[in-house]
N, C-alpha and C. Protein backbone atom coordinates (compact mmCIF):
# COMPACT_ATOMS: atom_id res chain seq x y z
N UNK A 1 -17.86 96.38 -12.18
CA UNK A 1 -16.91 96.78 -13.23
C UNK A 1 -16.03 95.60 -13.63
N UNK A 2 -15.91 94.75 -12.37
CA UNK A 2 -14.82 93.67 -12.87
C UNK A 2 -15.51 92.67 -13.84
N UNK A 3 -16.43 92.47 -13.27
CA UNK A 3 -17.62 91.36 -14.05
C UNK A 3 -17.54 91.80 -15.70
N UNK A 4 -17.65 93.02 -15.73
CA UNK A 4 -17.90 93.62 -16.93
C UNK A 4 -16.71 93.84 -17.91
N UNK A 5 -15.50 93.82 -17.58
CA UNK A 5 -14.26 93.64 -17.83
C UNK A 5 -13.50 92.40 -17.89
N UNK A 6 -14.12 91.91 -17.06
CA UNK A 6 -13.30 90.16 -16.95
C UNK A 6 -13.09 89.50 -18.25
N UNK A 7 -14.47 89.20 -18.67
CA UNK A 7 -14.12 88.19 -19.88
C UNK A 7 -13.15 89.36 -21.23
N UNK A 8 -13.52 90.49 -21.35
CA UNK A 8 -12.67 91.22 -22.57
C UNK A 8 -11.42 90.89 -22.21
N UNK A 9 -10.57 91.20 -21.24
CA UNK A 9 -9.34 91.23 -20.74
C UNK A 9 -8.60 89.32 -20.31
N UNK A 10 -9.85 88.71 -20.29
CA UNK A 10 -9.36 87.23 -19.57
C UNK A 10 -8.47 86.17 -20.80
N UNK A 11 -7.61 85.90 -20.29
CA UNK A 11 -6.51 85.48 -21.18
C UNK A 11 -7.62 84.44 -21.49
N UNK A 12 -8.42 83.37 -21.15
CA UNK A 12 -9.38 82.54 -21.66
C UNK A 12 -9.97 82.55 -22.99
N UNK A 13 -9.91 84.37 -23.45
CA UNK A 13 -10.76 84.55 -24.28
C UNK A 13 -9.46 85.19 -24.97
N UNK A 14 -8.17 85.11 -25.06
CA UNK A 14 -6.80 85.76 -25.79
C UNK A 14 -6.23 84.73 -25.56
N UNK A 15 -4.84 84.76 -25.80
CA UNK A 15 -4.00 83.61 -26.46
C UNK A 15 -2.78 83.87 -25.33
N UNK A 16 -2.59 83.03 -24.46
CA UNK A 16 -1.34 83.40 -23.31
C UNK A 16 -0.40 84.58 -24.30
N UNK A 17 -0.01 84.85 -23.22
CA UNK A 17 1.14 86.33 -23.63
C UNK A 17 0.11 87.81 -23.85
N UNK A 18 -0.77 87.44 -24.03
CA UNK A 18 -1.68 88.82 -24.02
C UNK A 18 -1.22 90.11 -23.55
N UNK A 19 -1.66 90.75 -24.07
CA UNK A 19 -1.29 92.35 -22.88
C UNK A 19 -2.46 92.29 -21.68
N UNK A 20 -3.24 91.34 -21.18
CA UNK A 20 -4.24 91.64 -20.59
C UNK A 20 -3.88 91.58 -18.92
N UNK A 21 -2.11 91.11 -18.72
CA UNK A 21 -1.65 91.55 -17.52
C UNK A 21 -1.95 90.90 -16.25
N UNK A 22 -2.72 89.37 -16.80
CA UNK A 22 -3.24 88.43 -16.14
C UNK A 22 -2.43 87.27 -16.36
N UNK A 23 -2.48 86.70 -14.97
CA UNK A 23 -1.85 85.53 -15.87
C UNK A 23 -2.94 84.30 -15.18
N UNK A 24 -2.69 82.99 -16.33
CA UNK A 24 -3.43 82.41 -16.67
C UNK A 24 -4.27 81.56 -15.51
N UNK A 25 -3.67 81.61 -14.27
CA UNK A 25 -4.13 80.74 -13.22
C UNK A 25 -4.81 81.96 -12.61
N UNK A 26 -4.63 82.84 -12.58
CA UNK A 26 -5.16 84.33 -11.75
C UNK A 26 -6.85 84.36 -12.03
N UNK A 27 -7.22 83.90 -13.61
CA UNK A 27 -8.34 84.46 -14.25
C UNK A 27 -9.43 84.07 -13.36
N UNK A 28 -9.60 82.77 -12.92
CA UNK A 28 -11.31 82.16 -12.12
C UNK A 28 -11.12 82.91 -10.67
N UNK A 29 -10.16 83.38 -10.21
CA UNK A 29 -10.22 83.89 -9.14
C UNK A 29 -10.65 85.15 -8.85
N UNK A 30 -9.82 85.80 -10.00
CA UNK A 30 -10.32 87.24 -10.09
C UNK A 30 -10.94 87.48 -11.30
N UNK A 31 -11.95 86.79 -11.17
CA UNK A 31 -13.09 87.19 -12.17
C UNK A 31 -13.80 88.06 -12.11
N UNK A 32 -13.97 88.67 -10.57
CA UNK A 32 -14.87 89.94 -10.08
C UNK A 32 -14.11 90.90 -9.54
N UNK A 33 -12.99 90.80 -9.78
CA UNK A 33 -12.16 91.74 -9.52
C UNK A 33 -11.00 92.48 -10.64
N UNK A 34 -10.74 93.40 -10.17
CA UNK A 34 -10.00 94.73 -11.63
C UNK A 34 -8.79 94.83 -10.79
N UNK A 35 -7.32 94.36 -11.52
CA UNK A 35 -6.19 94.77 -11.05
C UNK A 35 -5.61 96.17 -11.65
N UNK A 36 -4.35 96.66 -11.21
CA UNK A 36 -3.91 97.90 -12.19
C UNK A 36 -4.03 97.97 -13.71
N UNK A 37 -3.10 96.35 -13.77
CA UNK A 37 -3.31 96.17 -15.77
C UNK A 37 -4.40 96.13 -16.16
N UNK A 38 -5.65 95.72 -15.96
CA UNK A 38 -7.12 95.70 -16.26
C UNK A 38 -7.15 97.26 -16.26
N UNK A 39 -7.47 98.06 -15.34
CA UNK A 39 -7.58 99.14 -15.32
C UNK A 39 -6.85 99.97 -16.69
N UNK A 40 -5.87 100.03 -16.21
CA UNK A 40 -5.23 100.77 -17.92
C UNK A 40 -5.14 100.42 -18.86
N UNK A 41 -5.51 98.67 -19.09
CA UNK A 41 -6.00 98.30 -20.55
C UNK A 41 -7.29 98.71 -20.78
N UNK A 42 -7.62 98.82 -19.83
CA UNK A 42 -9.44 99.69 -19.90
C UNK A 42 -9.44 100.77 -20.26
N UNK A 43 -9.20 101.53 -19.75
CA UNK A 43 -8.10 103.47 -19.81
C UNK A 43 -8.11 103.19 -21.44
N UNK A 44 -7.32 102.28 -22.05
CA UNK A 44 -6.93 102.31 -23.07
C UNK A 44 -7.53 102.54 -24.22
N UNK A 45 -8.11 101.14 -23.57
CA UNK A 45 -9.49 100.53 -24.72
C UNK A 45 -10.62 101.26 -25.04
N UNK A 46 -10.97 101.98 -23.80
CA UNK A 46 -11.83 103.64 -23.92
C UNK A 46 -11.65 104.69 -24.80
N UNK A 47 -10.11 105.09 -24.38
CA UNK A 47 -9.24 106.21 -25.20
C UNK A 47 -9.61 106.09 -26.54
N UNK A 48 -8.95 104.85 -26.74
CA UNK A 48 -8.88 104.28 -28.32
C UNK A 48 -10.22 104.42 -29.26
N UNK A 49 -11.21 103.97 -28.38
CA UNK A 49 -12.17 103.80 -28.50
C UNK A 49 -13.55 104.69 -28.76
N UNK A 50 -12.76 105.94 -28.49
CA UNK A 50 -14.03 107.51 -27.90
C UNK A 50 -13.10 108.26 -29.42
């Protein structure tokens, strides 16, 4: 799930300040991993999305 989420949410691919709840040194580390903010920008992005 993180893999699959990483790059949508990775400030790499947004502009620092993002809502993506990452911050910018965090991203290569947790690239395979989903924190809370990932999660409910996900939640979100679904919602929005369905």
């Amino acid at each position: 799930m993180g893999r699959g989420t990483g790059q949508q949410f990775s400030t790499h691919t947004q502009p620092s300040g993002s809502d993506d709840g990452d911050d910018d040194d965090d991203d290569d580390d947790d690239a395979d991993k989903v924190d809370d903010d990932d999660v409910a920008q996900f939640k979100t992005a679904v919602a929005q999305a369905a």
